[in-house]
C-alpha atoms as a PDB file:
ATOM      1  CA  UNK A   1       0.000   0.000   0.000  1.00  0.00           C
ATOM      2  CA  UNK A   2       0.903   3.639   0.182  1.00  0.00           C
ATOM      3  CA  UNK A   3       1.505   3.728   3.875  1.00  0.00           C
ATOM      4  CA  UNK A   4       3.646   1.949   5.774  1.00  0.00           C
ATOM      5  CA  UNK A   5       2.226  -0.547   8.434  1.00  0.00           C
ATOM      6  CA  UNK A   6       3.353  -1.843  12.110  1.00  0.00           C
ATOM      7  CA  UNK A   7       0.435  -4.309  13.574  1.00  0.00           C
ATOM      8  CA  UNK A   8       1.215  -4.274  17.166  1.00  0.00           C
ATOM      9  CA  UNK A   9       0.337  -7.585  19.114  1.00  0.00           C
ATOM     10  CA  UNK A  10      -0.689  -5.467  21.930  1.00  0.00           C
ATOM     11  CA  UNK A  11      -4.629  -5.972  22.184  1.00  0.00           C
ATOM     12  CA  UNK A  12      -6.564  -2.738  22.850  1.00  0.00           C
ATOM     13  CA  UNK A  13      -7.846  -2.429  26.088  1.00  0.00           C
ATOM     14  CA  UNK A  14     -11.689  -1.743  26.195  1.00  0.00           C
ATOM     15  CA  UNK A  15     -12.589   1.639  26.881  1.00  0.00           C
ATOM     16  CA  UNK A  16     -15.611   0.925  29.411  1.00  0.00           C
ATOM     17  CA  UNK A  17     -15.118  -1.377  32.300  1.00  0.00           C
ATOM     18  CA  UNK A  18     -18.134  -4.179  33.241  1.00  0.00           C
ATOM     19  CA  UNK A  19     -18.878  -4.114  37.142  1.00  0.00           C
ATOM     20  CA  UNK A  20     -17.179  -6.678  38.970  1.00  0.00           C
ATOM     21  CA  UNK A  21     -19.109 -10.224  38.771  1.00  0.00           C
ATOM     22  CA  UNK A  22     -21.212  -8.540  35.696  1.00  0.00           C
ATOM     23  CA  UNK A  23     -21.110 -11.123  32.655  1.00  0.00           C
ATOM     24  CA  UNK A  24     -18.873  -9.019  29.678  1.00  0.00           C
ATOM     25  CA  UNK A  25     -21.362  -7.888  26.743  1.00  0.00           C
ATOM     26  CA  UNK A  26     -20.590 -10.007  23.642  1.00  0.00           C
ATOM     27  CA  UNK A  27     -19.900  -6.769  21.262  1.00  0.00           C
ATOM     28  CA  UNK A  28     -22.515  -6.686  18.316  1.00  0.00           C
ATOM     29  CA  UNK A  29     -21.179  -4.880  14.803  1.00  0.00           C
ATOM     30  CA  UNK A  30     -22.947  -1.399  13.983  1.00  0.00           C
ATOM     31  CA  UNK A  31     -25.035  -0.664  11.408  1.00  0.00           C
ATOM     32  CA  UNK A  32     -23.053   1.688   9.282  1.00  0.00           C
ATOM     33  CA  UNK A  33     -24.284   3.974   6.090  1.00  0.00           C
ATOM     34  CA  UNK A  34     -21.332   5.730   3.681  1.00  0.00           C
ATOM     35  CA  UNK A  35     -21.266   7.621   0.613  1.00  0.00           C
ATOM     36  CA  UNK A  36     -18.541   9.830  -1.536  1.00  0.00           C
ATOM     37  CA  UNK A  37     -19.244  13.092  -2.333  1.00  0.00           C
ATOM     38  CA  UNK A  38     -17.827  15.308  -5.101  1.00  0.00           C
ATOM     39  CA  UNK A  39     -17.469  18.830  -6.372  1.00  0.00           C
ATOM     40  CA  UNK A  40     -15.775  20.856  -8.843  1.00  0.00           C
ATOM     41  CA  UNK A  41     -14.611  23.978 -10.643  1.00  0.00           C
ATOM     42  CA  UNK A  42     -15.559  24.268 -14.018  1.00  0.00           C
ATOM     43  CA  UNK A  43     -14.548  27.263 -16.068  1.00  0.00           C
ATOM     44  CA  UNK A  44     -14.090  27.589 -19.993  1.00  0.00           C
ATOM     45  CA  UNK A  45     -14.466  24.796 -21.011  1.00  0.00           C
ATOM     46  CA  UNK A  46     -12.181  22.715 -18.315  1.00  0.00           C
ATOM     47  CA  UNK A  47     -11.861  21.460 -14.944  1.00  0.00           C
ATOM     48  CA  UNK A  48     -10.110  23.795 -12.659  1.00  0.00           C
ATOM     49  CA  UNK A  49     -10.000  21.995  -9.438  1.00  0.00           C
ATOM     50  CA  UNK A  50     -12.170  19.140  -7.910  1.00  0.00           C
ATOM     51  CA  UNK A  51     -13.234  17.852  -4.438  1.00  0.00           C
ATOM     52  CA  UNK A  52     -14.122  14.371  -3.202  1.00  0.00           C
ATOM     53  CA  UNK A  53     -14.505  13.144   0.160  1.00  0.00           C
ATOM     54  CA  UNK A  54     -16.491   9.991   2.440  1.00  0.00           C
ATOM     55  CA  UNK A  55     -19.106  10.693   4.688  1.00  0.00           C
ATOM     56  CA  UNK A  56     -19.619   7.478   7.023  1.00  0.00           C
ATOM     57  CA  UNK A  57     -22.705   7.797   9.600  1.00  0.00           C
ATOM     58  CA  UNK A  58     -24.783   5.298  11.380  1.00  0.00           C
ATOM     59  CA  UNK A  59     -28.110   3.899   9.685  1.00  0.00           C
ATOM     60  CA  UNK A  60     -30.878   5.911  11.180  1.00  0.00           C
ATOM     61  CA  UNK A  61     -33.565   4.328   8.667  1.00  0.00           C
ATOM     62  CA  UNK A  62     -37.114   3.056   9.463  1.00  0.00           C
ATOM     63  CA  UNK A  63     -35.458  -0.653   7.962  1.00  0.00           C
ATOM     64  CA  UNK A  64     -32.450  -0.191   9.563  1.00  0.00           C
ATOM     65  CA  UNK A  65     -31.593  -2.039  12.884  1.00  0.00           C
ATOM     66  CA  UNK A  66     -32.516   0.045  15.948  1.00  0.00           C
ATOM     67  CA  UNK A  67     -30.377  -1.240  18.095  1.00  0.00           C
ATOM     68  CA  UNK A  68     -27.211  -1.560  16.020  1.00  0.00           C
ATOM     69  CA  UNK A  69     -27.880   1.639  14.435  1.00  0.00           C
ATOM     70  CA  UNK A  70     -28.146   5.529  15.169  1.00  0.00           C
ATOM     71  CA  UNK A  71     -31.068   5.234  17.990  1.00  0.00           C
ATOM     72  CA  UNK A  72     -29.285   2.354  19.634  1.00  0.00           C
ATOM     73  CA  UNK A  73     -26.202   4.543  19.773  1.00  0.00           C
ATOM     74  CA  UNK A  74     -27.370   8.433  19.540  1.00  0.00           C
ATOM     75  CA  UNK A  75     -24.165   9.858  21.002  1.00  0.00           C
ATOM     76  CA  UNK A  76     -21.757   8.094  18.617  1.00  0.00           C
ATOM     77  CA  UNK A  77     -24.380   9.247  15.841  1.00  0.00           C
ATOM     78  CA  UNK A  78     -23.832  12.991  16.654  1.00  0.00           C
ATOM     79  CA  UNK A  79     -19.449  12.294  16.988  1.00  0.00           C
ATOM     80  CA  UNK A  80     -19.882  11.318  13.606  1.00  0.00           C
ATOM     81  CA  UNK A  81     -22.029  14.043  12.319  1.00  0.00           C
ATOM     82  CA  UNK A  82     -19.759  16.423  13.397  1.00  0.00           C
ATOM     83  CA  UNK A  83     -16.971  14.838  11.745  1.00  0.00           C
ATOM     84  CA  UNK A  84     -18.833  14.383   8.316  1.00  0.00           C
ATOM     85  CA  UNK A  85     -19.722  18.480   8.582  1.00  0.00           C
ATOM     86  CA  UNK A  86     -16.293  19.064   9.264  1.00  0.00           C
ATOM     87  CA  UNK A  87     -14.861  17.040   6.336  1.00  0.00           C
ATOM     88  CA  UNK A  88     -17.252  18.866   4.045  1.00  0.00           C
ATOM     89  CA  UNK A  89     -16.623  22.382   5.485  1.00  0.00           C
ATOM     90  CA  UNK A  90     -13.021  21.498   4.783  1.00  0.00           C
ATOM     91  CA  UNK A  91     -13.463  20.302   1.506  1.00  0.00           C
ATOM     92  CA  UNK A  92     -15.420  23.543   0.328  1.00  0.00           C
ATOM     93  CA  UNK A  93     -12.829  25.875   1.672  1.00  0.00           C
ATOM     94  CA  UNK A  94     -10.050  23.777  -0.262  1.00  0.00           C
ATOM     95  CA  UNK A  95     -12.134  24.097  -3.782  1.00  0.00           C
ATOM     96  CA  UNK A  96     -12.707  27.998  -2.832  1.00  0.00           C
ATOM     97  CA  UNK A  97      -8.700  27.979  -2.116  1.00  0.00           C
ATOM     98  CA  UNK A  98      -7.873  25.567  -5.583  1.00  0.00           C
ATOM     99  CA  UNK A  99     -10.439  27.535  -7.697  1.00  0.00           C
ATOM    100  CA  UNK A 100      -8.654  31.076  -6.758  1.00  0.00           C
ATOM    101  CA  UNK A 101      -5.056  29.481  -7.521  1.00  0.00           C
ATOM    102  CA  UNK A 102      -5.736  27.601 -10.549  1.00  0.00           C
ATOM    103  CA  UNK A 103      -6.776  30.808 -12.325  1.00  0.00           C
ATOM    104  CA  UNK A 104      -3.819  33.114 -10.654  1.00  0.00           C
ATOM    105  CA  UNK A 105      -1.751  30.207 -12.362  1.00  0.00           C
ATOM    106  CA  UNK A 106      -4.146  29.970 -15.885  1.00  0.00           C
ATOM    107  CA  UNK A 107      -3.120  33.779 -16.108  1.00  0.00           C
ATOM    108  CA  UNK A 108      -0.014  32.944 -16.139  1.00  0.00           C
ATOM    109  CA  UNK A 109      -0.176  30.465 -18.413  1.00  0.00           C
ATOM    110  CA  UNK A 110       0.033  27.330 -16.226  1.00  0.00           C
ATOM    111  CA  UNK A 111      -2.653  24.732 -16.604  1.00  0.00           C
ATOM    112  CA  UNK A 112      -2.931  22.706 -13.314  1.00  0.00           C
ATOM    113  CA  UNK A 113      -6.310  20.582 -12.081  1.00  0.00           C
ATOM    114  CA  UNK A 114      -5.751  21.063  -8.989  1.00  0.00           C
ATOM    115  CA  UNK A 115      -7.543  18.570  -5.957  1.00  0.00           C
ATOM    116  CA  UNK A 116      -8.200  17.395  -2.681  1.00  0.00           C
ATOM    117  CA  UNK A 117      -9.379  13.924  -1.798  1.00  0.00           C
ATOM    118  CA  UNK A 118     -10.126  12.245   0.919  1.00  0.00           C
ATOM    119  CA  UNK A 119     -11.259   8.782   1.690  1.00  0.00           C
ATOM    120  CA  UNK A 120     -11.752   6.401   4.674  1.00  0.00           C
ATOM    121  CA  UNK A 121     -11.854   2.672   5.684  1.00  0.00           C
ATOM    122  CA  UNK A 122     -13.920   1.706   8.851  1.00  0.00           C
ATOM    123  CA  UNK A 123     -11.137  -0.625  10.677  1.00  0.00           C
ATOM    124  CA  UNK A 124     -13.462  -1.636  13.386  1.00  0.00           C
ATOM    125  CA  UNK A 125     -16.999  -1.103  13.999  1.00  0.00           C
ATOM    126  CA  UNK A 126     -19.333  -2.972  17.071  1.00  0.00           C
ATOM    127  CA  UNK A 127     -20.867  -1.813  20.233  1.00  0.00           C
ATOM    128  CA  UNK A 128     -17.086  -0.927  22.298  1.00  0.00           C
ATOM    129  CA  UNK A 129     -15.501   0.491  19.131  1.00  0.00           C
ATOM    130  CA  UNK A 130     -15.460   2.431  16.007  1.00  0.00           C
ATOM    131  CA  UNK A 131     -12.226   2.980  14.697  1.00  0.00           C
ATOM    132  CA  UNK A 132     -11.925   4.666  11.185  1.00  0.00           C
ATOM    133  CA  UNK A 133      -8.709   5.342   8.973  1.00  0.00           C
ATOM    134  CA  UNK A 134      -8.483   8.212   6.799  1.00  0.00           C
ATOM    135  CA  UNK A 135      -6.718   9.189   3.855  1.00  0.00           C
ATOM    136  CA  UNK A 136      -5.986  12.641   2.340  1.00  0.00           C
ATOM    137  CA  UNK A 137      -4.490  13.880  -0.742  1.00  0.00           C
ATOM    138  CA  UNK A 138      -3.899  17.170  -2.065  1.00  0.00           C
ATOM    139  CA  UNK A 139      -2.656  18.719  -5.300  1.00  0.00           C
ATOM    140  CA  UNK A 140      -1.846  22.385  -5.551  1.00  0.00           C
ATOM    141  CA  UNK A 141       0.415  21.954  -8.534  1.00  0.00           C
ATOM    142  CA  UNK A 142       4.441  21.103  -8.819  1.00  0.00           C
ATOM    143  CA  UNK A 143       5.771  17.850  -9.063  1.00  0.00           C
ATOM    144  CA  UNK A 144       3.613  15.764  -7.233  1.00  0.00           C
ATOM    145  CA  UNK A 145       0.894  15.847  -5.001  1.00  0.00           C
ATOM    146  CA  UNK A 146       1.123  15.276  -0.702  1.00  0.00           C
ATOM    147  CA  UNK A 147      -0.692  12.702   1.201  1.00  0.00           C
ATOM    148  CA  UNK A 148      -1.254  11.222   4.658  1.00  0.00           C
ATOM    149  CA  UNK A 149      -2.888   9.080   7.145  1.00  0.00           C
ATOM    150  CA  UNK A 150      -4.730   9.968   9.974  1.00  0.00           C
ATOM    151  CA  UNK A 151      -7.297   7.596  12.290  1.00  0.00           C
ATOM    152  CA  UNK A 152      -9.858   8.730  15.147  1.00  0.00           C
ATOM    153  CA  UNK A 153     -11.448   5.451  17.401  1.00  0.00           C
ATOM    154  CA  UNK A 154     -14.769   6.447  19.335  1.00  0.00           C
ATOM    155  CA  UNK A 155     -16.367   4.827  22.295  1.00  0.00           C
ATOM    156  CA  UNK A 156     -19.458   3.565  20.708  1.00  0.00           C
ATOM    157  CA  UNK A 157     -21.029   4.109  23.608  1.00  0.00           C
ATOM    158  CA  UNK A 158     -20.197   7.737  25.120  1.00  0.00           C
ATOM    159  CA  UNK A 159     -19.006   9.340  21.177  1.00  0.00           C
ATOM    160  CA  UNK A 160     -15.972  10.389  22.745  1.00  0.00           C
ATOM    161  CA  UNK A 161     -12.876  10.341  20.682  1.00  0.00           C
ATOM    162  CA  UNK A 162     -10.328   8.026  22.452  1.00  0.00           C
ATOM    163  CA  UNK A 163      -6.743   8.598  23.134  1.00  0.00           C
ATOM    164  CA  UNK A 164      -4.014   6.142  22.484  1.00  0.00           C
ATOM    165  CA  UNK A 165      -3.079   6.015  26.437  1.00  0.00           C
ATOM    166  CA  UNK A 166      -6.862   4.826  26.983  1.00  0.00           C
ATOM    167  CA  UNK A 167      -5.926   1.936  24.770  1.00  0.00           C
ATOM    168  CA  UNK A 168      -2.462   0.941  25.266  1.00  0.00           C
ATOM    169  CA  UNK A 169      -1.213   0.724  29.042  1.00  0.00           C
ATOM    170  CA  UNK A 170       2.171   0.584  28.753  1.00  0.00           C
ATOM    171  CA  UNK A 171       3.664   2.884  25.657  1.00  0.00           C
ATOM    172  CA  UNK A 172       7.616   1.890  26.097  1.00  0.00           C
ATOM    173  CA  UNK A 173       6.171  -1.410  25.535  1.00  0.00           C
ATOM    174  CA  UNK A 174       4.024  -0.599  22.421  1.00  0.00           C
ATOM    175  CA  UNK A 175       7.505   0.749  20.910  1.00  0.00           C
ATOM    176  CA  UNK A 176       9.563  -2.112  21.271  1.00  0.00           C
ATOM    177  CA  UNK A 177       6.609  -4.235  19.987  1.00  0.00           C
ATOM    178  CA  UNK A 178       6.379  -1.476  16.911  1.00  0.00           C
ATOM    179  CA  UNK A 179       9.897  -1.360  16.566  1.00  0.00           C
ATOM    180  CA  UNK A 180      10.720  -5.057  16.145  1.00  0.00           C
ATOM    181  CA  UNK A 181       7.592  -5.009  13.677  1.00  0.00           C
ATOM    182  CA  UNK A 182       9.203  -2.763  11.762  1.00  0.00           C
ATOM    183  CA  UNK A 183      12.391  -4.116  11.670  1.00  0.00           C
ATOM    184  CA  UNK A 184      10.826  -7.690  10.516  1.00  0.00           C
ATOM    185  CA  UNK A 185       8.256  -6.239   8.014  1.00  0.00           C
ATOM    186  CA  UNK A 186      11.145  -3.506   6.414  1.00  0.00           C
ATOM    187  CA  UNK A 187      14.677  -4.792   6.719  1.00  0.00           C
ATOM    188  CA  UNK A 188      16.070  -2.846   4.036  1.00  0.00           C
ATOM    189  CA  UNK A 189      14.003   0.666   5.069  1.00  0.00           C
ATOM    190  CA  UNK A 190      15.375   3.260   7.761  1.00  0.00           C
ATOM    191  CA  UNK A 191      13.009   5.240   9.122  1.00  0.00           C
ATOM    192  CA  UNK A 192      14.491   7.351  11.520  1.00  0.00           C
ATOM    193  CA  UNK A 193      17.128   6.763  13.746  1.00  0.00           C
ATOM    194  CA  UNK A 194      16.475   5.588  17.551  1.00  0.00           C
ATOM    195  CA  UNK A 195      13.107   4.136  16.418  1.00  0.00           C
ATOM    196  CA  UNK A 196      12.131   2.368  19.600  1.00  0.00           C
ATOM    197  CA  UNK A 197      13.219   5.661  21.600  1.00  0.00           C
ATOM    198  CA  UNK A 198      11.130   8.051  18.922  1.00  0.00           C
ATOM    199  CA  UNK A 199       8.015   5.847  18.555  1.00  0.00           C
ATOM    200  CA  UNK A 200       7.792   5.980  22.641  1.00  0.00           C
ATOM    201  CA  UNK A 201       7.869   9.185  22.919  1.00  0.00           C
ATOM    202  CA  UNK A 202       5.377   9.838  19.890  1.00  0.00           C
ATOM    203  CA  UNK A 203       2.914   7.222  21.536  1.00  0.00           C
ATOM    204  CA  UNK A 204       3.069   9.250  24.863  1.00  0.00           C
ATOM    205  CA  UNK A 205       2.302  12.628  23.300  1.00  0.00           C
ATOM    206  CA  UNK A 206      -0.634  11.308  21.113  1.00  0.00           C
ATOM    207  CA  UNK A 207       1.022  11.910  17.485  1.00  0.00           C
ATOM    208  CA  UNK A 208       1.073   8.532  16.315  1.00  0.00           C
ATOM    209  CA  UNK A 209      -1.433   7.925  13.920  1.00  0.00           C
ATOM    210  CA  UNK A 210      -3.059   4.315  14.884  1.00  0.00           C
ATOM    211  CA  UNK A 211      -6.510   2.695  14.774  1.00  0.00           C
ATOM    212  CA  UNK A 212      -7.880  -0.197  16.975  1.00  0.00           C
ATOM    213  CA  UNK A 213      -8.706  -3.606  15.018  1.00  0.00           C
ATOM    214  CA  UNK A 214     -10.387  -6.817  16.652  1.00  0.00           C
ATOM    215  CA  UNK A 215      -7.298  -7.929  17.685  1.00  0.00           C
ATOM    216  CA  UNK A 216      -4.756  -5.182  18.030  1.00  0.00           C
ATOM    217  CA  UNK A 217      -3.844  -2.153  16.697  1.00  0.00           C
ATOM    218  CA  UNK A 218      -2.239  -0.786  13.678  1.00  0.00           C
ATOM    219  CA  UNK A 219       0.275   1.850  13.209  1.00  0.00           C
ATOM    220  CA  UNK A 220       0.741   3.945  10.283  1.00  0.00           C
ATOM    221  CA  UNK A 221       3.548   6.103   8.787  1.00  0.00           C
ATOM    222  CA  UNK A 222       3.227   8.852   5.928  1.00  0.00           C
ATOM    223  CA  UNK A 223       5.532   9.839   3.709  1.00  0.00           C
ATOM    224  CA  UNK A 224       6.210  13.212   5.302  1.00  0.00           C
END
């Protein structure tokens, strides 16, 4: 793929607690609804600059499943909400921004469709967690393009967003599991120097980018 991977064998911890002698819920998946939208630029006779992004909510349908759907979980149903209004408000500034450069640079005589994209993958989704991954790519002329990855992981229950330390107890531990994984997966690849030192102290200040499977989680690494 485009990023580069570390599974972790580190198993998330769940982020609410049973009461003590209280049978553990069996999880049940979520009843999930996406779609991508898309927008564009169009001026004489071309495409100046283009949009696309994913909107992911829950199913809040009359068919859908109640209980595995936006009623059942009506706080994780706003989280995402919020997040789908602020993909799209992002998305319309960046075609306001691409439409204004790509004619500065047609007067000049440089022909550029310009674009930002954006797409997502649902990693885990049941009554504990939601865990999404995102990628984003953006085009504002030159060589090439920039991308990156970025994941969120909700409480299904509650909405909130949760933070690595909620997941994983012990970071220096998550490093040296991340760093071997990285040494086995990409022999021949250096990725920074001190990598069990640097990936500690990136999972203790929350700037890894990560999302929680159904057995672990996953690390990623963009290009810049």
């Amino acid at each position: 793929g485009d990023s580069d991977e570390a599974e972790t064998a580190a198993s998330p911890e769940e982020p609410t607690s049973q009461a003590e002698g209280q049978e553990e819920e069996e999880p049940v998946l979520l009843s999930l609804m996406t779609n991508s939208q898309y927008d564009h630029v169009w001026e004489d006779d071309r495409r100046l600059c283009y949009v696309d992004y994913r909107r992911i909510w829950l199913d809040d349908g009359e068919d859908g499943n109640p209980e595995t759907g936006a009623r059942g979980f009506p706080e994780l149903a706003r989280a995402l909400k919020e997040r789908n209004d602020q993909t799209e408000s992002a998305a319309r500034k960046a075609l306001e921004e691409q439409g204004a450069q790509a004619r500065e640079l047609a007067a000049e005589g440089v022909f550029h469709e310009l674009s930002s994209q954006s797409d997502a993958w649902v990693v885990r989704a049941d009554s504990q967690v939601l865990s999404l991954l995102t990628w984003d790519y953006s085009y504002m002329g030159g060589a090439h393009g920039d991308y990156g990855y970025t994941g969120v992981t909700f409480d299904s229950r509650s909405g909130r967003e949760l933070e690595l330390g909620e997941v994983v107890t012990d970071p220096g531990r998550l490093a040296e599991l991340a760093s071997d994984r990285l040494g086995e997966k990409y022999p021949d690849v250096d990725f920074f120097e001190a990598p069990q030192e640097v990936l500690k102290e990136k999972a203790e200040d929350g700037s890894l980018t990560w999302t929680a499977g159904y057995q672990g989680i996953t690390l990623y690494f963009s290009p810049y």
